[in-house]
N, C-alpha and C. Protein backbone atom coordinates (compact mmCIF):
# COMPACT_ATOMS: atom_id res chain seq x y z
N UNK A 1 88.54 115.46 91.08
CA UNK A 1 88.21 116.29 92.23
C UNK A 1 87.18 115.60 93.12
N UNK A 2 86.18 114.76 92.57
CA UNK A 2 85.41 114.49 93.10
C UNK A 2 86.00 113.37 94.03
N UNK A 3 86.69 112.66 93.70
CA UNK A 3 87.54 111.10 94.52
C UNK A 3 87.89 111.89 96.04
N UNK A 4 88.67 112.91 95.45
CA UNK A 4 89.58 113.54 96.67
C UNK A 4 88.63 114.23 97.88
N UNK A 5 87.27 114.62 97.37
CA UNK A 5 86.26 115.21 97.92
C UNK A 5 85.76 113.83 98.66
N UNK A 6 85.58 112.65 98.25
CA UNK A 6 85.15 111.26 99.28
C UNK A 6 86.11 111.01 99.94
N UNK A 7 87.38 111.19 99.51
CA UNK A 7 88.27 111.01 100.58
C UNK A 7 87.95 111.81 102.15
N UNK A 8 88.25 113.15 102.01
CA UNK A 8 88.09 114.13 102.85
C UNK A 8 86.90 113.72 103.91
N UNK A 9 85.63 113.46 102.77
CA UNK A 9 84.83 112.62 103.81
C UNK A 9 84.90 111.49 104.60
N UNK A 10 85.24 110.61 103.93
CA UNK A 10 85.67 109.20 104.61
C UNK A 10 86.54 109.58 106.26
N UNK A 11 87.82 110.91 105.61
CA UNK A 11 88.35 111.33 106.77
C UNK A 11 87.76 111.72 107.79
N UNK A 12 86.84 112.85 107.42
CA UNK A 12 85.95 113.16 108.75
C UNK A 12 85.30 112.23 109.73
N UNK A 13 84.65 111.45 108.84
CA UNK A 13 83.70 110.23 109.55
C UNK A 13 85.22 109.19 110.58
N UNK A 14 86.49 108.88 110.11
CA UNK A 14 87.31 108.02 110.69
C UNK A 14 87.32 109.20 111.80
N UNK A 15 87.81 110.48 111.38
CA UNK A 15 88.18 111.44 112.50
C UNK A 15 86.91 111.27 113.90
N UNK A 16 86.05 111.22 113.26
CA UNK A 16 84.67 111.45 114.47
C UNK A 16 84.33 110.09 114.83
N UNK A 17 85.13 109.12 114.87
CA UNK A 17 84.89 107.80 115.23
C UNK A 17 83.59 107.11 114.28
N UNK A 18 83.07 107.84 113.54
CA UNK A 18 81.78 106.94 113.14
C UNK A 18 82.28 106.02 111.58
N UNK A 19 83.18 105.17 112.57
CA UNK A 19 83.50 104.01 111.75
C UNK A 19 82.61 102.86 110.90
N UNK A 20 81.15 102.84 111.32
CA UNK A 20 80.33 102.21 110.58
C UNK A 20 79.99 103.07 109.36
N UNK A 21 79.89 104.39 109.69
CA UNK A 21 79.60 105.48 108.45
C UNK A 21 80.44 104.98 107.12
N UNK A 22 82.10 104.68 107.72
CA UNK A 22 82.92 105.45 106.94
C UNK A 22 82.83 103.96 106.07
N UNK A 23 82.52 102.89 107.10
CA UNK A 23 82.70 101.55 106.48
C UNK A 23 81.48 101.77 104.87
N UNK A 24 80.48 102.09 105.25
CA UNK A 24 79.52 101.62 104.55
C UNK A 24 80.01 102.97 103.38
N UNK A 25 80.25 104.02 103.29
CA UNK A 25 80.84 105.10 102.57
C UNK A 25 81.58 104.73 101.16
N UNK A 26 83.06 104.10 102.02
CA UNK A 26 84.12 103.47 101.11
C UNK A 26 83.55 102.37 100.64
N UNK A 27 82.36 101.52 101.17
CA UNK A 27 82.02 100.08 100.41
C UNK A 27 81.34 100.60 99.12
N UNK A 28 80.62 102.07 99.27
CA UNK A 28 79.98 102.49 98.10
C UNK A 28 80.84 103.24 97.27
N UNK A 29 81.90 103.65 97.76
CA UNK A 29 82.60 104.32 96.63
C UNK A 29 83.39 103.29 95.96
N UNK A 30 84.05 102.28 96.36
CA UNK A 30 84.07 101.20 96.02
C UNK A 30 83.65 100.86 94.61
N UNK A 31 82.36 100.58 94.91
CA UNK A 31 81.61 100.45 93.27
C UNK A 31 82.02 101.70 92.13
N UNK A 32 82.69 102.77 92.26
CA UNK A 32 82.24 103.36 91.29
C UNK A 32 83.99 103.14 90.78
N UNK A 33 83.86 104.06 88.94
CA UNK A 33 85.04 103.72 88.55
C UNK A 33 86.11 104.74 89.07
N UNK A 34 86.89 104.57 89.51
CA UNK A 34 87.91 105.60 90.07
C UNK A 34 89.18 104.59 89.71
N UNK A 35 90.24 105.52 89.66
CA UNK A 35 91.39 105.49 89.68
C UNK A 35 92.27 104.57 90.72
N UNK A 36 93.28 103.50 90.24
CA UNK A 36 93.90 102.89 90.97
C UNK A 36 94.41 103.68 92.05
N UNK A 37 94.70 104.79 92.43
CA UNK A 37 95.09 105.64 93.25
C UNK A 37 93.87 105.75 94.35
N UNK A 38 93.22 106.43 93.89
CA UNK A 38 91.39 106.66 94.87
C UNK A 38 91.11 105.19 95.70
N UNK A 39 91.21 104.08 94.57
CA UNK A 39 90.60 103.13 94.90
C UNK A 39 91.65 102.54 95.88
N UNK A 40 92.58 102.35 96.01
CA UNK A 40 93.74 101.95 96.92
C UNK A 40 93.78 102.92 98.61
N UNK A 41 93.35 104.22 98.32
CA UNK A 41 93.15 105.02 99.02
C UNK A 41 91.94 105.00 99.96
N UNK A 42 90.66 104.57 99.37
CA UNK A 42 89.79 104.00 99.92
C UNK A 42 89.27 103.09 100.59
N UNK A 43 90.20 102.14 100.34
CA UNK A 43 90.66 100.45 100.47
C UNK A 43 91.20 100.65 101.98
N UNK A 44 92.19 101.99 102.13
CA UNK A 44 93.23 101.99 103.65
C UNK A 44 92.11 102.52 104.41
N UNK A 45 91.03 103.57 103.87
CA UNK A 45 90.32 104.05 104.52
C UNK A 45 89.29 102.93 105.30
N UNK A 46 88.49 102.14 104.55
CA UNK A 46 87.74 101.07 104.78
C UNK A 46 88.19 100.24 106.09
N UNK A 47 90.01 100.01 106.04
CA UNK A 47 90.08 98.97 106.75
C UNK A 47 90.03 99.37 107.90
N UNK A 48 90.40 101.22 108.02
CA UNK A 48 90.41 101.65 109.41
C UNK A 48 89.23 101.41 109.54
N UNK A 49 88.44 102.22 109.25
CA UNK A 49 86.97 102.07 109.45
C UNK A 49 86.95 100.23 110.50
N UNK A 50 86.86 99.62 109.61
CA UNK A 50 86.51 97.82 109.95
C UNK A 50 87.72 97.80 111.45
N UNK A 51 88.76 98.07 111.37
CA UNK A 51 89.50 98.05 112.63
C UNK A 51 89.22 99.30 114.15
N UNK A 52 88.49 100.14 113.88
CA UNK A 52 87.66 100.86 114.43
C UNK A 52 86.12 99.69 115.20
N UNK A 53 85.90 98.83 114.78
CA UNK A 53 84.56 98.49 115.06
C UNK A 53 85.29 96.80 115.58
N UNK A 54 86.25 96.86 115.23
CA UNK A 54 87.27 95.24 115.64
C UNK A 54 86.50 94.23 114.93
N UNK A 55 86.76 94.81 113.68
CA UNK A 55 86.24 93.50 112.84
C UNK A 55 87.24 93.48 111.70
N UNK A 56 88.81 93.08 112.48
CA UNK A 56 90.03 92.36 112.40
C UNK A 56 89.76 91.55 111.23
N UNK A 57 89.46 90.53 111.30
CA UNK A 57 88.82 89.50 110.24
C UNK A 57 88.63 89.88 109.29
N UNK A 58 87.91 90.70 108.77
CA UNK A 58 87.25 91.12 107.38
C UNK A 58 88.46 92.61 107.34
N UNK A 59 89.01 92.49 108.24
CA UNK A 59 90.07 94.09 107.33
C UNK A 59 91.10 92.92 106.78
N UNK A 60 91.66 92.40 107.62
CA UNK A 60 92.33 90.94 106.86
C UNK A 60 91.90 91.05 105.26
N UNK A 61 90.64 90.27 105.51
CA UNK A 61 90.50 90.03 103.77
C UNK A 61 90.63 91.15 102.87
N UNK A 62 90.35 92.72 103.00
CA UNK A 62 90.27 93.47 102.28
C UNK A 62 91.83 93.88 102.27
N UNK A 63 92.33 93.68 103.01
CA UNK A 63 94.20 94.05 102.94
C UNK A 63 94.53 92.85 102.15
N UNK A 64 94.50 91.58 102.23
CA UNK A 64 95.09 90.61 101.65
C UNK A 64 94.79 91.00 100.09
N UNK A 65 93.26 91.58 99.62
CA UNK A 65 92.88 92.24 98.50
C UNK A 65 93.76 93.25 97.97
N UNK A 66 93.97 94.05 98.86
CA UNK A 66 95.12 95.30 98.22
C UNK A 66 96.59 94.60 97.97
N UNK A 67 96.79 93.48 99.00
CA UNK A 67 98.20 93.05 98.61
C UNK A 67 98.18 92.58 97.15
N UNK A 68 97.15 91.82 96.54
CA UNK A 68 96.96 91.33 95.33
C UNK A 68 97.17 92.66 93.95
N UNK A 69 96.05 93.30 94.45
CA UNK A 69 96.00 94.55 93.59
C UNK A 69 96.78 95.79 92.86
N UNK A 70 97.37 96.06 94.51
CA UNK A 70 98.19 97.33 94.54
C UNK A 70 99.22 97.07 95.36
N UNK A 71 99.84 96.18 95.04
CA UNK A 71 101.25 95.57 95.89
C UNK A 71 102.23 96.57 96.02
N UNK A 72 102.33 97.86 95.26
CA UNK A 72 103.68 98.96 95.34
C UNK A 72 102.79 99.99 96.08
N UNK A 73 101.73 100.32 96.25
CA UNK A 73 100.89 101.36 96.42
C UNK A 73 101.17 101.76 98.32
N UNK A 74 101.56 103.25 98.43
CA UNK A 74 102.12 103.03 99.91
C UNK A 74 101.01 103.29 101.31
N UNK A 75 99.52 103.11 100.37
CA UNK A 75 98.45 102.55 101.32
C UNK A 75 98.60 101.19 101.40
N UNK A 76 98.81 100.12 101.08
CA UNK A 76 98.87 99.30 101.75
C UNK A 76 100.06 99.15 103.19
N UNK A 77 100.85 99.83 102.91
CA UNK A 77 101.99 99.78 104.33
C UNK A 77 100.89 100.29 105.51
N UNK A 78 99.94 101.51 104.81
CA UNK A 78 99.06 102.32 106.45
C UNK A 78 98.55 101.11 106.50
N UNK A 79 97.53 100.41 106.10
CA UNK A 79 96.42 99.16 106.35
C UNK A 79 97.33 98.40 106.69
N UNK A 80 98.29 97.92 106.27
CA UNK A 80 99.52 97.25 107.59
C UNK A 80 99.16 97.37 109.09
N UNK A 81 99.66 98.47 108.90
CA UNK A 81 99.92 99.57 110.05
C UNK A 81 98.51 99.15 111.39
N UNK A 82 97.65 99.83 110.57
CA UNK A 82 96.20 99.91 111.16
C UNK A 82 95.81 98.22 111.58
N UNK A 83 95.60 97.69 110.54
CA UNK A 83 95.47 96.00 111.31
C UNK A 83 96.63 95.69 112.91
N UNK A 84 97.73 95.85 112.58
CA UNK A 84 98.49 95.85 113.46
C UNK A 84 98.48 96.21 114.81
N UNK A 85 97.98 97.73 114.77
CA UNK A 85 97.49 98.46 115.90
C UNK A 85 96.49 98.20 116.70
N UNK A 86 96.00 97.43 116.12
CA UNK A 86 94.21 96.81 116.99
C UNK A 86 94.68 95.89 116.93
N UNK A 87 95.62 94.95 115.93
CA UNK A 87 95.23 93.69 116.70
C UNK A 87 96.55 93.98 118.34
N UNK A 88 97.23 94.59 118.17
CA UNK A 88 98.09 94.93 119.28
C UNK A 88 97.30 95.45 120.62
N UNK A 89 96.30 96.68 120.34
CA UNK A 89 95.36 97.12 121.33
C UNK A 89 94.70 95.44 121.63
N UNK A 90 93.99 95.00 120.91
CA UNK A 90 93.32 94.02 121.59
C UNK A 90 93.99 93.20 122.48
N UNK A 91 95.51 92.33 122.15
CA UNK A 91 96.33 91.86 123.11
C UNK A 91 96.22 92.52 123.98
N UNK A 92 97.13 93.97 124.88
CA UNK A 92 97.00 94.55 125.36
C UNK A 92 96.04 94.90 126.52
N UNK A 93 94.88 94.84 125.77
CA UNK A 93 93.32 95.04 127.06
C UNK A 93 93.27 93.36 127.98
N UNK A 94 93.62 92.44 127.04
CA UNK A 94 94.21 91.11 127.60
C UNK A 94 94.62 90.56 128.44
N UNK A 95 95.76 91.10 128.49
CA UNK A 95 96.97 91.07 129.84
C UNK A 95 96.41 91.59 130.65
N UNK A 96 96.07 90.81 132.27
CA UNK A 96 96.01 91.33 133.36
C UNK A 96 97.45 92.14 134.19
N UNK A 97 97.14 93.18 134.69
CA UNK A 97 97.91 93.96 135.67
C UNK A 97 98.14 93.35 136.34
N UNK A 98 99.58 93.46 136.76
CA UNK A 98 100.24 92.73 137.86
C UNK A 98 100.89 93.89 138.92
N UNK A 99 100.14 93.98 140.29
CA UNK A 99 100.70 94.79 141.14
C UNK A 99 101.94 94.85 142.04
């Protein structure tokens, strides 16, 4: 109960943009022993968090981590997902308008 209760939080903090919160949150739940499930779950949470603040780079490494870990687990497809989406937004702001 308690995992699912940091989850919920982690959610709020991604929901309210305070992506440094949620970063430093999941780095501490992180440490504790939880369940390949929680911990995989936390892992997708984290990277939003890190792709929230465009620090692309280091969600990289923590996804390349889950690919190792939890290769069937269907948080790694969201942290896919999420890297993807920023690094796509960032292209995007990129491209100048053409009138």
């Amino acid at each position: 109960m308690a995992g699912y209760l940091n989850l919920i939080k982690l959610d709020v903090h991604l929901a309210r943009k305070e992506y440094l919160i949620a970063f430093y949150l999941a780095e501490r739940l992180n440490k504790l022993e939880l369940s390949n499930y929680y911990r995989s779950e936390i892992l997708v949470r984290q990277i939003k968090a890190l792709c929230g603040i465009k620090a692309v780079e280091q969600a990289k490494v923590i996804y390349e981590t889950m690919m190792k870990d939890y290769p069937y687990s269907p948080a790694v497809a969201e942290a896919k997902k999420a890297i993807i989406e920023t690094v796509v937004a960032g292209q995007n702001k990129k491209v100048p308008k053409v009138n």
